[in-house]
Protein backbone atom coordinates (compact mmCIF):
# COMPACT_ATOMS: atom_id res chain seq x y z
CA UNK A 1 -131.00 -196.56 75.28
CA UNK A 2 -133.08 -193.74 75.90
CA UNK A 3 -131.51 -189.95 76.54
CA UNK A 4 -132.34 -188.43 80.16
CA UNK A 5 -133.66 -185.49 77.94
CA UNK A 6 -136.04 -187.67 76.52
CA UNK A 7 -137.03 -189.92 79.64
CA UNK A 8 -140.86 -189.11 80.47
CA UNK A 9 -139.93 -188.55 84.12
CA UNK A 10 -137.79 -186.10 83.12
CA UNK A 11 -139.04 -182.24 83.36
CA UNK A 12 -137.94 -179.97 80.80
CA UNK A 13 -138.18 -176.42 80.66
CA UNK A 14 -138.68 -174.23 77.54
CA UNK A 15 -138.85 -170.70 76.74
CA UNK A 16 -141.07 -169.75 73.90
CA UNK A 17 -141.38 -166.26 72.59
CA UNK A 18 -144.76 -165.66 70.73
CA UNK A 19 -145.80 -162.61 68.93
CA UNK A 20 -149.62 -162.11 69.42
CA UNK A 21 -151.94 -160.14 66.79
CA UNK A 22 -153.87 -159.05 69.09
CA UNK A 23 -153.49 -157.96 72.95
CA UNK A 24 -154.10 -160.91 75.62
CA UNK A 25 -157.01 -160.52 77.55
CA UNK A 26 -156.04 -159.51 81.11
CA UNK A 27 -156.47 -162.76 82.73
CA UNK A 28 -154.59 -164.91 80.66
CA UNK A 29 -151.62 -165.06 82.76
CA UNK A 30 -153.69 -166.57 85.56
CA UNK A 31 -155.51 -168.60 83.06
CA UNK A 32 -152.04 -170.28 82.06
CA UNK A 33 -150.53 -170.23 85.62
CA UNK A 34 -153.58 -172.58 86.80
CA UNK A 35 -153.60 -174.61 82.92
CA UNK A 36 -155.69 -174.49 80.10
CA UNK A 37 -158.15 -176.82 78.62
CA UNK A 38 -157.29 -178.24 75.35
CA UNK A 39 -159.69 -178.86 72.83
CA UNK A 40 -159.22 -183.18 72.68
CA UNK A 41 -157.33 -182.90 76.20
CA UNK A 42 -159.15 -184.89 79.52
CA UNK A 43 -156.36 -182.80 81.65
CA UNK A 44 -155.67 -179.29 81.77
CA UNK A 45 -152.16 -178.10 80.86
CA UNK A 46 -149.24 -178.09 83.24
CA UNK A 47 -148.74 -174.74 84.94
CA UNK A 48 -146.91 -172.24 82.88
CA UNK A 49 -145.49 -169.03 83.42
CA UNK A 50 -145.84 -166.22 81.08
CA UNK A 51 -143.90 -162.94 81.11
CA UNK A 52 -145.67 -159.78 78.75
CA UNK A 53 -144.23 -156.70 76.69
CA UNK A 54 -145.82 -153.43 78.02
CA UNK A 55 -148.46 -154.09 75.05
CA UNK A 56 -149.12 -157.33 75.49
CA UNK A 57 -148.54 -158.56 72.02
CA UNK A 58 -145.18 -160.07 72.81
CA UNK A 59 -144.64 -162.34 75.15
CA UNK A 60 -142.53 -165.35 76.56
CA UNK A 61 -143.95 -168.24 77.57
CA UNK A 62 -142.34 -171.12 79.38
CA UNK A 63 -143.46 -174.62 79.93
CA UNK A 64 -142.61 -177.94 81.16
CA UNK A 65 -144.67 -180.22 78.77
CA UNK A 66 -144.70 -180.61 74.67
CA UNK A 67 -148.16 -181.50 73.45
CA UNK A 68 -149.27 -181.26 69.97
CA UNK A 69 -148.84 -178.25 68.68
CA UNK A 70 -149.47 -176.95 72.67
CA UNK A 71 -148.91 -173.40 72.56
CA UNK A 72 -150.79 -172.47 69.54
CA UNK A 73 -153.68 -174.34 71.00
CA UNK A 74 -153.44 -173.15 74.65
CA UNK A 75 -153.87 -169.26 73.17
CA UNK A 76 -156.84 -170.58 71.07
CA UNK A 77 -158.47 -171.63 73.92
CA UNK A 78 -158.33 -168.42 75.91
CA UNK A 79 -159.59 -166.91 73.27
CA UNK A 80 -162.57 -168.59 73.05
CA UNK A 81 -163.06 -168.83 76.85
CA UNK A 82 -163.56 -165.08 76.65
C-alpha cells in the first residue's frame, strides 16, 4: 500500500535553507519562479519560490518536486546561464 505522502499525484511542499558562497545574481529569483533547466532534464523545473537574506548568501528555497540532487543542480545552472 502506498503512503498519500508518497503517491505521485500528491504535491509536497519543502522548505530548504541553502547557504550560498557567493551572492545570487539578481535574477535568479525570477529564473526559479519560471523553472530552471537541468543539465539531463527535457522539462524545466516546477516553479519555486525563493525568499533572500539582505546579502543574498542565505536563502530559503521551497519546492514542490524532489529530483536528483535538484537544488544543488538548479543553482549550478544559474550560474552558468550567467
Amino acid at each position: 500500500m502506498e503512503s498519500s505522502l508518497t503517491a505521485p499525484i500528491t504535491i509536497v511542499q519543502k522548505l530548504i535553507r541553502v547557504q550560498l558562497a557567493e551572492p545570487l545574481r539578481t535574477d535568479a529569483e525570477k529564473l526559479l519562479c519560471e523553472g530552471v533547466q537541468l543539465d539531463g532534464e527535457k522539462q524545466l523545473t516546477k516553479p519555486a519560490q525563493l525568499f533572500l537574506d539582505d546579502e543574498r548568501l542565505q536563502v530559503r528555497l521551497v519546492i514542490s518536486e524532489g529530483k536528483y540532487h535538484q537544488v544543488k543542480r538548479m543553482f549550478a545552472a544559474m550560474v552558468i546561464a550567467s
